[in-house]
C-alpha atoms as a PDB file:
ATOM      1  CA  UNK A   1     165.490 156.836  93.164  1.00  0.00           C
ATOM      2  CA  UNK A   2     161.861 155.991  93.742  1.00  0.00           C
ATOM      3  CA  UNK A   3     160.441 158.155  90.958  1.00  0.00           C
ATOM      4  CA  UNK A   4     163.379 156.172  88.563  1.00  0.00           C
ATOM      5  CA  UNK A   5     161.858 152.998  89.400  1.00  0.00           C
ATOM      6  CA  UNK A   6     158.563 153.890  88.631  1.00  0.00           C
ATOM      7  CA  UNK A   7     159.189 155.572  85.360  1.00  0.00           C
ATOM      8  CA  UNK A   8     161.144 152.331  84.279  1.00  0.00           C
ATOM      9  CA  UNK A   9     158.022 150.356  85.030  1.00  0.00           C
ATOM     10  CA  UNK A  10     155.690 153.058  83.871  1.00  0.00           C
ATOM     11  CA  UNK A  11     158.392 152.484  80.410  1.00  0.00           C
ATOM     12  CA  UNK A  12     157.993 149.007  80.850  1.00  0.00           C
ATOM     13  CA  UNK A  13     154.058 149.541  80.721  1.00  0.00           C
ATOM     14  CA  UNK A  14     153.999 151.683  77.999  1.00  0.00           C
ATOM     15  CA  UNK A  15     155.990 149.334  76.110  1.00  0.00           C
ATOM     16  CA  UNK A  16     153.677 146.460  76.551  1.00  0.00           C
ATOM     17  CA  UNK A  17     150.841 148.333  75.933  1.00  0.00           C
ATOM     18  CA  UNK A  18     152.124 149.324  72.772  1.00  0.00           C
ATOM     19  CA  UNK A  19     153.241 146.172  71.948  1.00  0.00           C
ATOM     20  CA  UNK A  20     149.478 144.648  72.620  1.00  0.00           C
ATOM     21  CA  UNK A  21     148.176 147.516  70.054  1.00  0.00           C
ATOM     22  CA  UNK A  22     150.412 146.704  67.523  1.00  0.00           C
ATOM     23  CA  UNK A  23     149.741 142.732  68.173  1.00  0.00           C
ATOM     24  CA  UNK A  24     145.842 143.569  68.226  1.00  0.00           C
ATOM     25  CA  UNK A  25     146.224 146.214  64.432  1.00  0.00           C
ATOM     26  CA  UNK A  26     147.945 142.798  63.342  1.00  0.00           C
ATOM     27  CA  UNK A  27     145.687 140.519  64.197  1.00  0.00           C
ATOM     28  CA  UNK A  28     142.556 142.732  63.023  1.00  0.00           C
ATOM     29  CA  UNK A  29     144.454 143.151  60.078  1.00  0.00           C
ATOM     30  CA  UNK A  30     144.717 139.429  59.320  1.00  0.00           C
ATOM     31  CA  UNK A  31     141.331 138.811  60.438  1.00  0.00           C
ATOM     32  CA  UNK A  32     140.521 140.790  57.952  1.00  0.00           C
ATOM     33  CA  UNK A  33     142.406 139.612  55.273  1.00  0.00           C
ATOM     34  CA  UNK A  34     140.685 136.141  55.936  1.00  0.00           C
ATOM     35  CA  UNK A  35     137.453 137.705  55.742  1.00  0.00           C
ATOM     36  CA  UNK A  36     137.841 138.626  51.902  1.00  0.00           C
ATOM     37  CA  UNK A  37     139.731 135.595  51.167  1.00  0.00           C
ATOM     38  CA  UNK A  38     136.320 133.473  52.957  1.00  0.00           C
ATOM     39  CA  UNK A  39     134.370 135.875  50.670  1.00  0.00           C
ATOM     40  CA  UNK A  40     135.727 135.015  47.486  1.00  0.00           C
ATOM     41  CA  UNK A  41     135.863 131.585  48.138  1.00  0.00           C
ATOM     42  CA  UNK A  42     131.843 131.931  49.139  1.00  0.00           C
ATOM     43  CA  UNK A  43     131.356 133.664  46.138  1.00  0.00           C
ATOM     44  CA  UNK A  44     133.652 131.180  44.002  1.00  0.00           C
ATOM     45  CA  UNK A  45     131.967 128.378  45.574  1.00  0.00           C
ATOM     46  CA  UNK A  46     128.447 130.187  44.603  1.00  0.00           C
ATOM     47  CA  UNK A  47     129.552 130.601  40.978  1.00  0.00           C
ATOM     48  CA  UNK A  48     130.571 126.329  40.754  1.00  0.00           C
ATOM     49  CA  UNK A  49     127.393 125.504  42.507  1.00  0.00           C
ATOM     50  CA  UNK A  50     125.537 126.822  39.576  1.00  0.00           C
ATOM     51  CA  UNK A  51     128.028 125.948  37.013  1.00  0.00           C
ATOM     52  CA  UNK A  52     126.764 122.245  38.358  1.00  0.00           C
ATOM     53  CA  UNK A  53     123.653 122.706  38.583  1.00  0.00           C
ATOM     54  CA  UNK A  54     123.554 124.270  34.983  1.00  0.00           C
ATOM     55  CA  UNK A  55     125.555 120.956  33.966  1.00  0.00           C
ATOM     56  CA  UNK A  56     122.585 118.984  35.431  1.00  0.00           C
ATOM     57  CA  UNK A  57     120.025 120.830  33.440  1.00  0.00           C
ATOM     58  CA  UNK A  58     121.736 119.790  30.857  1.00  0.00           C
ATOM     59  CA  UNK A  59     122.836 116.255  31.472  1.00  0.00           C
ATOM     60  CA  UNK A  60     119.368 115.408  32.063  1.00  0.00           C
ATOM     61  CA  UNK A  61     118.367 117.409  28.506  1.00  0.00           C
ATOM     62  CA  UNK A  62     120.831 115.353  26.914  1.00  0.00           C
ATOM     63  CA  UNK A  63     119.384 111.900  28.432  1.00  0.00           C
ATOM     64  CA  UNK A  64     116.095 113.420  26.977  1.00  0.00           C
ATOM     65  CA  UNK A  65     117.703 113.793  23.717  1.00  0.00           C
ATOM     66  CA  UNK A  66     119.383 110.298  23.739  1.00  0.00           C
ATOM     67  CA  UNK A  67     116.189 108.486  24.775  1.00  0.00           C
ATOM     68  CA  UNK A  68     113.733 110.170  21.691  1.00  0.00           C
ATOM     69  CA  UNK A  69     116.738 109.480  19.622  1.00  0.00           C
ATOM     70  CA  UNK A  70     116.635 105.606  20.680  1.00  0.00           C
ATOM     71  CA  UNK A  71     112.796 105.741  20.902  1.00  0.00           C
ATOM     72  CA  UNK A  72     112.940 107.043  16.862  1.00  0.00           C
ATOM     73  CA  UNK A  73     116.207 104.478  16.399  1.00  0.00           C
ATOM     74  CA  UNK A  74     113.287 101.567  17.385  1.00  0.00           C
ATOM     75  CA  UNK A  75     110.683 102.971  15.464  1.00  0.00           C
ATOM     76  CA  UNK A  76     112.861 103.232  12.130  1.00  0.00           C
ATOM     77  CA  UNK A  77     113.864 100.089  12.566  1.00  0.00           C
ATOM     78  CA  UNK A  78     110.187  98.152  12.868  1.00  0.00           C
ATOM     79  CA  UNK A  79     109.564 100.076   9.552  1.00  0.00           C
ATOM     80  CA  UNK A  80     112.162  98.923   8.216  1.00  0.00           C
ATOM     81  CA  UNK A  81     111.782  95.245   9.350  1.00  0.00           C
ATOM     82  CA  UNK A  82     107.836  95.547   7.666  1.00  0.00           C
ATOM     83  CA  UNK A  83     109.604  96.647   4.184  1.00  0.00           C
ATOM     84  CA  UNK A  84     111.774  94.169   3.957  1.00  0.00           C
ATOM     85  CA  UNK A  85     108.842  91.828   4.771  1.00  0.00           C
ATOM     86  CA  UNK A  86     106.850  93.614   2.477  1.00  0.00           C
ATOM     87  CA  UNK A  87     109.956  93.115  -0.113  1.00  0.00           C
ATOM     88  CA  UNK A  88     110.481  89.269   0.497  1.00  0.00           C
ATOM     89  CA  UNK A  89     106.937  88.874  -0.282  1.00  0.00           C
ATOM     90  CA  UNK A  90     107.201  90.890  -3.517  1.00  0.00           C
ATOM     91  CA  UNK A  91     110.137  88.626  -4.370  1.00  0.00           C
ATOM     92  CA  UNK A  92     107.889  85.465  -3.717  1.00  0.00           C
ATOM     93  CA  UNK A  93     105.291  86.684  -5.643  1.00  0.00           C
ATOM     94  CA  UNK A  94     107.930  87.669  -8.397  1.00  0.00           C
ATOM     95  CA  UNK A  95     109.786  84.473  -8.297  1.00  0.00           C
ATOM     96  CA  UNK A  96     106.437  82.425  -8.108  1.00  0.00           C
ATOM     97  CA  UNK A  97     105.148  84.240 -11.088  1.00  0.00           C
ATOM     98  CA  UNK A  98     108.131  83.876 -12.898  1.00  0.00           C
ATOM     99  CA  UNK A  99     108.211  79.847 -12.793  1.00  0.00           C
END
């Protein structure tokens, strides 16, 4: 009677001991599962932090660009503004000589 008691709780013990195994395989399992996931995230998170820094590089090449474009935009445009000074004196001249 005494030895069925304590091989019920000695079940009983075995049980729960098995069932904290299986609980900790589980959770070591899904600890590691969330490891990799964290790592491709890192590593997906690595890849977009250069993608934007790339993008920088080349949003500040492109404001480069835009300002010698402007800077050549000003320049054509004072040459122009001296030919067709250059021009309405010609006409003058033309138009003087021709009265």
């Amino acid at each position: 009677m005494i030895s069925t008691g304590v091989e019920v709780k000695i079940n009983r013990l075995e049980s729960i001991v098995e069932q904290i195994g299986e609980a900790v395989l589980l959770t070591t399992e899904t600890i590691e599962r969330l490891a990799e996931r964290l790592e491709t995230v890192s590593t997906q998170l690595e890849v977009q932090g250069q993608q934007v820094q790339q993008q920088g590089y080349q949003i500040v090449a492109l404001c480069d660009a835009v300002q010698t474009l402007a800077e050549s935009q000003h320049n054509s445009l004072q040459k122009l503004n001296e030919l067709t000074q250059t021009l309405d004196r010609f006409m003058c001249l033309i138009q003087g000589a021709g009265d």
